[in-house]
C-alpha atoms as a PDB file:
ATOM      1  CA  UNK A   1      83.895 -28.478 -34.401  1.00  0.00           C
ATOM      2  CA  UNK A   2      81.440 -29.887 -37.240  1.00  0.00           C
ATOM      3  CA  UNK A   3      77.999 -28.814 -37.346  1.00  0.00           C
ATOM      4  CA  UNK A   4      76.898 -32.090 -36.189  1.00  0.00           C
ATOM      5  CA  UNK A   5      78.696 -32.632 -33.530  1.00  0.00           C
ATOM      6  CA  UNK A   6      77.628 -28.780 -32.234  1.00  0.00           C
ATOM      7  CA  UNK A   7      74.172 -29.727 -32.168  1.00  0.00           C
ATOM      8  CA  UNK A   8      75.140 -33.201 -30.522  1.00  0.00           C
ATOM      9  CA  UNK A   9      77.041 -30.778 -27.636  1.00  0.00           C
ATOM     10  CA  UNK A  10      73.818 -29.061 -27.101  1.00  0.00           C
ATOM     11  CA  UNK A  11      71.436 -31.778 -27.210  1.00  0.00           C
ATOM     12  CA  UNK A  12      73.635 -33.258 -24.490  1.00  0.00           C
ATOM     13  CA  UNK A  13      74.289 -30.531 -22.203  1.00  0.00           C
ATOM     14  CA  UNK A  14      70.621 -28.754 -22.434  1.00  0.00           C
ATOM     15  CA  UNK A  15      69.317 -32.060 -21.396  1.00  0.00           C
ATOM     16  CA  UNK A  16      65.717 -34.183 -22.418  1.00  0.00           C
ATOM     17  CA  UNK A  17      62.940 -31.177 -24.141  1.00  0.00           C
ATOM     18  CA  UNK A  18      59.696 -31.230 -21.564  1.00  0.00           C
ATOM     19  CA  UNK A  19      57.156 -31.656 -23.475  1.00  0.00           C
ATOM     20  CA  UNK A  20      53.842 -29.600 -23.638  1.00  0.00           C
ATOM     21  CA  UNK A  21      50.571 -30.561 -22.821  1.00  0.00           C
ATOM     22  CA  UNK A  22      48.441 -31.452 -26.233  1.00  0.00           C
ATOM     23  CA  UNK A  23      45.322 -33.551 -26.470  1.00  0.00           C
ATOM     24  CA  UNK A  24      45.582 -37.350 -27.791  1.00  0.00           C
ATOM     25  CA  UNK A  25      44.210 -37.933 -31.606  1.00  0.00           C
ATOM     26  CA  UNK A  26      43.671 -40.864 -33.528  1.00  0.00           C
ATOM     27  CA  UNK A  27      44.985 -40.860 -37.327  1.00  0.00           C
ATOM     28  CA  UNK A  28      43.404 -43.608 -39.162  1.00  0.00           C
ATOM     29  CA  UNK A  29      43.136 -45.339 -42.669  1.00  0.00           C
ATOM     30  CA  UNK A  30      42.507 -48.703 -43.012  1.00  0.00           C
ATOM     31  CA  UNK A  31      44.196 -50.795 -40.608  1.00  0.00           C
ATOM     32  CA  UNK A  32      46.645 -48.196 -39.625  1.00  0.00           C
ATOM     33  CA  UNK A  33      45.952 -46.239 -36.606  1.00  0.00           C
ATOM     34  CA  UNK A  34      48.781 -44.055 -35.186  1.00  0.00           C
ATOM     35  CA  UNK A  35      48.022 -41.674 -31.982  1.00  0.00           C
ATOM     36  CA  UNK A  36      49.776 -37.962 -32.085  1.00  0.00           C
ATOM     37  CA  UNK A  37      49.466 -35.414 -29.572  1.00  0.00           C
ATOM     38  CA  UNK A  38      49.252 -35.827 -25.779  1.00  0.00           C
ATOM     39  CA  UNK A  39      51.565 -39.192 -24.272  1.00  0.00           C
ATOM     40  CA  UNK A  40      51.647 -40.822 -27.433  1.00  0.00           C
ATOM     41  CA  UNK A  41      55.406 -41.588 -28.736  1.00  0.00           C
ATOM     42  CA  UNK A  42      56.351 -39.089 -31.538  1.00  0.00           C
ATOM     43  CA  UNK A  43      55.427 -40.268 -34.835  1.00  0.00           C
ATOM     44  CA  UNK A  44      57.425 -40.160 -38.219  1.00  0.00           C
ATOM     45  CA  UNK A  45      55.860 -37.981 -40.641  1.00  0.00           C
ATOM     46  CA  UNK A  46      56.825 -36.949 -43.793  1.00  0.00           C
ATOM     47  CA  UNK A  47      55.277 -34.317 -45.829  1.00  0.00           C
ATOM     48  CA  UNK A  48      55.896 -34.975 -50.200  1.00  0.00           C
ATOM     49  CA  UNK A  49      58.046 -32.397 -52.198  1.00  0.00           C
ATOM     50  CA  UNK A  50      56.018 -32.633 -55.120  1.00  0.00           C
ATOM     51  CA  UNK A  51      52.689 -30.818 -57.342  1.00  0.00           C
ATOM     52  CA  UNK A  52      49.853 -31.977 -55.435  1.00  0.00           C
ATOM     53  CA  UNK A  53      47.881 -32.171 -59.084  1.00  0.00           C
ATOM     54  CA  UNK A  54      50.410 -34.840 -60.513  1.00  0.00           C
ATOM     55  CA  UNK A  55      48.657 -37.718 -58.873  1.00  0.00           C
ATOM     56  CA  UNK A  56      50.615 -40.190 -59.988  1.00  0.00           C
ATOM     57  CA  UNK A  57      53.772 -38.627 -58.792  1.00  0.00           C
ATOM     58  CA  UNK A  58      52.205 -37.861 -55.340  1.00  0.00           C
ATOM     59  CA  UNK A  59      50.972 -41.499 -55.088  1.00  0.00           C
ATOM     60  CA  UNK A  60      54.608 -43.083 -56.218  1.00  0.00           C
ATOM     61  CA  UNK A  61      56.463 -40.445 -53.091  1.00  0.00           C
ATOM     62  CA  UNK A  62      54.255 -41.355 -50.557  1.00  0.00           C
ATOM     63  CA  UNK A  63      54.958 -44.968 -51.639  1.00  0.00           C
ATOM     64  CA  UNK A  64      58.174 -44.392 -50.845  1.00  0.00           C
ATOM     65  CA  UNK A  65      58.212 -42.032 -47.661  1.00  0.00           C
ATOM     66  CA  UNK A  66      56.019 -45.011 -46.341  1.00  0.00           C
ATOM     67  CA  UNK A  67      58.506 -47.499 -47.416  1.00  0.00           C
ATOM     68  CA  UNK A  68      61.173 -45.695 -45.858  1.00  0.00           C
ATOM     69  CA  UNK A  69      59.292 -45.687 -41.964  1.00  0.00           C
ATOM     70  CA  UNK A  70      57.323 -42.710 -42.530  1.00  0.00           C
ATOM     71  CA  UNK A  71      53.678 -43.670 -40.470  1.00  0.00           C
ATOM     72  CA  UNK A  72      51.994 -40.818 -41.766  1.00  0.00           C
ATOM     73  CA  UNK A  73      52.540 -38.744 -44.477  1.00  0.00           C
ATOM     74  CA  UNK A  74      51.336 -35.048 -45.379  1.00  0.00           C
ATOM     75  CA  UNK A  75      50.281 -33.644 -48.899  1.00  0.00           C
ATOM     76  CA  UNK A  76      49.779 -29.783 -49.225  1.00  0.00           C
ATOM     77  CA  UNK A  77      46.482 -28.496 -50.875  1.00  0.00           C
ATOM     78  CA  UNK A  78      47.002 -24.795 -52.366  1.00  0.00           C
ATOM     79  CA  UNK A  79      44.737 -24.787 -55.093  1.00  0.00           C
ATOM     80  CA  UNK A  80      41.881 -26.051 -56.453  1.00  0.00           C
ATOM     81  CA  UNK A  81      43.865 -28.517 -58.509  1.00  0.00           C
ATOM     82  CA  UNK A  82      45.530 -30.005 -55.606  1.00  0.00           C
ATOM     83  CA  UNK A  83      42.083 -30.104 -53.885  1.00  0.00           C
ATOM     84  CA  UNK A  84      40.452 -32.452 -56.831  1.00  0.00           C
ATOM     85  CA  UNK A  85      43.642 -34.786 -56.804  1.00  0.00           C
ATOM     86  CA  UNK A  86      43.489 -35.683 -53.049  1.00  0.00           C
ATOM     87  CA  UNK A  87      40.860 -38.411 -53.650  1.00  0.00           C
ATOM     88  CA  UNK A  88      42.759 -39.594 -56.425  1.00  0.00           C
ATOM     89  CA  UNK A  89      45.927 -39.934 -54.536  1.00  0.00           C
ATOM     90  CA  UNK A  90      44.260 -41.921 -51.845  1.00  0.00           C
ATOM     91  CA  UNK A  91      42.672 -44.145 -54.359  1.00  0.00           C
ATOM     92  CA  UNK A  92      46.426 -44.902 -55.947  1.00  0.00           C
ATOM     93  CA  UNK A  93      47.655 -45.250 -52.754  1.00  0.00           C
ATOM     94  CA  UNK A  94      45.519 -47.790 -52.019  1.00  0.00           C
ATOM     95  CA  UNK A  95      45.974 -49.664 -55.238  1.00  0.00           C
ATOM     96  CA  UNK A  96      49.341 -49.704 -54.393  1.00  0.00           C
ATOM     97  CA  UNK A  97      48.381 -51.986 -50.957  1.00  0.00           C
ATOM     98  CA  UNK A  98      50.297 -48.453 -49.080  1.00  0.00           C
ATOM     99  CA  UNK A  99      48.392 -48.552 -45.763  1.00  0.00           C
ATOM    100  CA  UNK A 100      49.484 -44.731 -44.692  1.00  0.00           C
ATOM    101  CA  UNK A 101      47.100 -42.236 -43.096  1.00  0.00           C
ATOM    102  CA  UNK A 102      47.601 -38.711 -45.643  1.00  0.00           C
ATOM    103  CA  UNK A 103      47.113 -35.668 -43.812  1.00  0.00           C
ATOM    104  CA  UNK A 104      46.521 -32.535 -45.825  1.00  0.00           C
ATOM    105  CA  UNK A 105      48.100 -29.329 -45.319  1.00  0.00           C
ATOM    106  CA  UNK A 106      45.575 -26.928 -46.499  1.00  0.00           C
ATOM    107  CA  UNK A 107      46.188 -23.691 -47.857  1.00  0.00           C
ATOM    108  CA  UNK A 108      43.075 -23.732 -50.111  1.00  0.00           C
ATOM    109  CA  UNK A 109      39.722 -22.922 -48.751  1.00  0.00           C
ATOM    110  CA  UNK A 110      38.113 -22.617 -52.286  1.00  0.00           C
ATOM    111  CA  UNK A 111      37.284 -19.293 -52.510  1.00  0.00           C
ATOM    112  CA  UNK A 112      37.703 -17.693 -55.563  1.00  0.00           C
END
Protein backbone atom coordinates (compact mmCIF):
# COMPACT_ATOMS: atom_id res chain seq x y z
CA UNK A 1 0.00 0.00 0.00
CA UNK A 2 1.48 3.56 -1.09
CA UNK A 3 1.91 6.17 1.36
CA UNK A 4 -0.88 8.03 -0.07
CA UNK A 5 -3.30 5.84 -0.20
CA UNK A 6 -2.42 4.88 3.79
CA UNK A 7 -3.21 8.23 4.80
CA UNK A 8 -6.38 8.21 2.42
CA UNK A 9 -7.40 4.73 4.57
CA UNK A 10 -7.16 6.70 7.68
CA UNK A 11 -8.67 9.85 6.76
CA UNK A 12 -11.61 7.66 5.74
CA UNK A 13 -12.05 5.33 8.47
CA UNK A 14 -11.16 7.90 11.52
CA UNK A 15 -13.88 9.98 10.11
CA UNK A 16 -14.39 14.24 9.83
CA UNK A 17 -11.52 16.04 12.72
CA UNK A 18 -13.95 18.07 15.39
CA UNK A 19 -12.73 21.03 15.49
CA UNK A 20 -11.73 23.17 18.59
CA UNK A 21 -13.15 26.13 19.83
CA UNK A 22 -10.89 29.39 18.72
CA UNK A 23 -12.02 32.98 18.56
CA UNK A 24 -12.90 34.63 15.00
CA UNK A 25 -10.08 37.23 13.57
CA UNK A 26 -10.05 39.43 10.79
CA UNK A 27 -6.75 39.47 8.49
CA UNK A 28 -6.77 42.48 6.40
CA UNK A 29 -4.74 44.47 3.69
CA UNK A 30 -6.28 46.42 1.32
CA UNK A 31 -9.31 45.01 -0.05
CA UNK A 32 -8.59 41.57 1.14
CA UNK A 33 -10.15 40.48 4.27
CA UNK A 34 -10.00 36.74 5.15
CA UNK A 35 -11.49 35.48 8.71
CA UNK A 36 -9.31 32.56 10.61
CA UNK A 37 -10.10 31.06 13.77
CA UNK A 38 -13.54 30.23 15.22
CA UNK A 39 -16.44 29.04 12.20
CA UNK A 40 -14.63 30.59 9.55
CA UNK A 41 -13.68 28.02 6.56
CA UNK A 42 -9.93 27.11 6.76
CA UNK A 43 -7.83 29.40 4.89
CA UNK A 44 -4.78 28.68 2.52
CA UNK A 45 -1.68 29.96 3.88
CA UNK A 46 1.59 29.70 2.81
CA UNK A 47 4.60 30.67 4.68
CA UNK A 48 7.99 31.75 1.97
CA UNK A 49 11.19 29.51 1.99
CA UNK A 50 13.40 32.28 1.54
CA UNK A 51 16.01 35.16 3.58
CA UNK A 52 13.59 37.48 4.93
CA UNK A 53 16.44 40.40 4.16
CA UNK A 54 16.40 39.68 0.28
CA UNK A 55 13.36 41.80 -0.32
CA UNK A 56 13.13 41.40 -3.63
CA UNK A 57 13.16 37.68 -3.48
CA UNK A 58 10.55 37.67 -0.63
CA UNK A 59 8.32 40.06 -2.66
CA UNK A 60 8.68 37.87 -6.13
CA UNK A 61 7.56 34.27 -3.69
CA UNK A 62 4.79 35.74 -2.19
CA UNK A 63 3.83 36.86 -5.73
CA UNK A 64 3.69 33.60 -6.53
CA UNK A 65 2.25 31.66 -3.38
CA UNK A 66 -0.59 34.30 -3.98
CA UNK A 67 -0.84 33.44 -7.55
CA UNK A 68 -1.01 29.94 -6.82
CA UNK A 69 -4.43 30.36 -4.20
CA UNK A 70 -2.50 31.10 -1.23
CA UNK A 71 -5.00 33.99 0.73
CA UNK A 72 -2.50 34.76 3.15
CA UNK A 73 0.93 34.33 3.27
CA UNK A 74 3.57 34.23 6.26
CA UNK A 75 7.22 35.71 6.30
CA UNK A 76 9.51 34.76 9.32
CA UNK A 77 11.36 37.64 11.19
CA UNK A 78 14.62 36.23 13.08
CA UNK A 79 16.77 39.04 13.01
CA UNK A 80 17.06 42.44 12.87
CA UNK A 81 17.62 42.30 9.14
CA UNK A 82 14.49 40.53 8.46
CA UNK A 83 12.75 43.02 10.83
CA UNK A 84 13.88 46.26 8.58
CA UNK A 85 12.83 44.38 5.26
CA UNK A 86 9.17 43.69 6.29
CA UNK A 87 8.05 47.21 5.26
CA UNK A 88 9.90 46.88 2.23
CA UNK A 89 8.34 43.67 1.24
CA UNK A 90 4.90 45.04 1.73
CA UNK A 91 5.73 48.07 -0.26
CA UNK A 92 6.93 45.59 -3.37
CA UNK A 93 4.13 43.66 -2.85
CA UNK A 94 2.01 46.27 -3.39
CA UNK A 95 3.77 47.60 -6.43
CA UNK A 96 3.26 44.42 -7.75
CA UNK A 97 -0.92 45.07 -7.50
CA UNK A 98 -0.50 41.45 -4.96
CA UNK A 99 -3.48 42.11 -2.66
CA UNK A 100 -2.28 39.36 0.16
CA UNK A 101 -2.47 39.97 3.90
CA UNK A 102 1.59 38.97 5.21
CA UNK A 103 1.63 37.65 8.54
CA UNK A 104 4.95 37.59 10.32
CA UNK A 105 6.33 34.82 12.19
CA UNK A 106 8.43 36.46 14.72
CA UNK A 107 11.34 35.10 16.28
CA UNK A 108 13.01 38.53 16.79
CA UNK A 109 12.07 40.70 19.64
CA UNK A 110 15.10 43.09 19.13
CA UNK A 111 17.00 42.59 21.94
CA UNK A 112 20.46 42.57 21.62
Amino acid sequence: MSLSNLAMDLAISSGPLARRFSRSVLIAHGARRVWVGGDAPVVVQSMTNTDTADVIGTAIQIKELARAGSELVRITVDRPEAAAAVALIREQVDKMEIDVPLVGDFHYNGHT
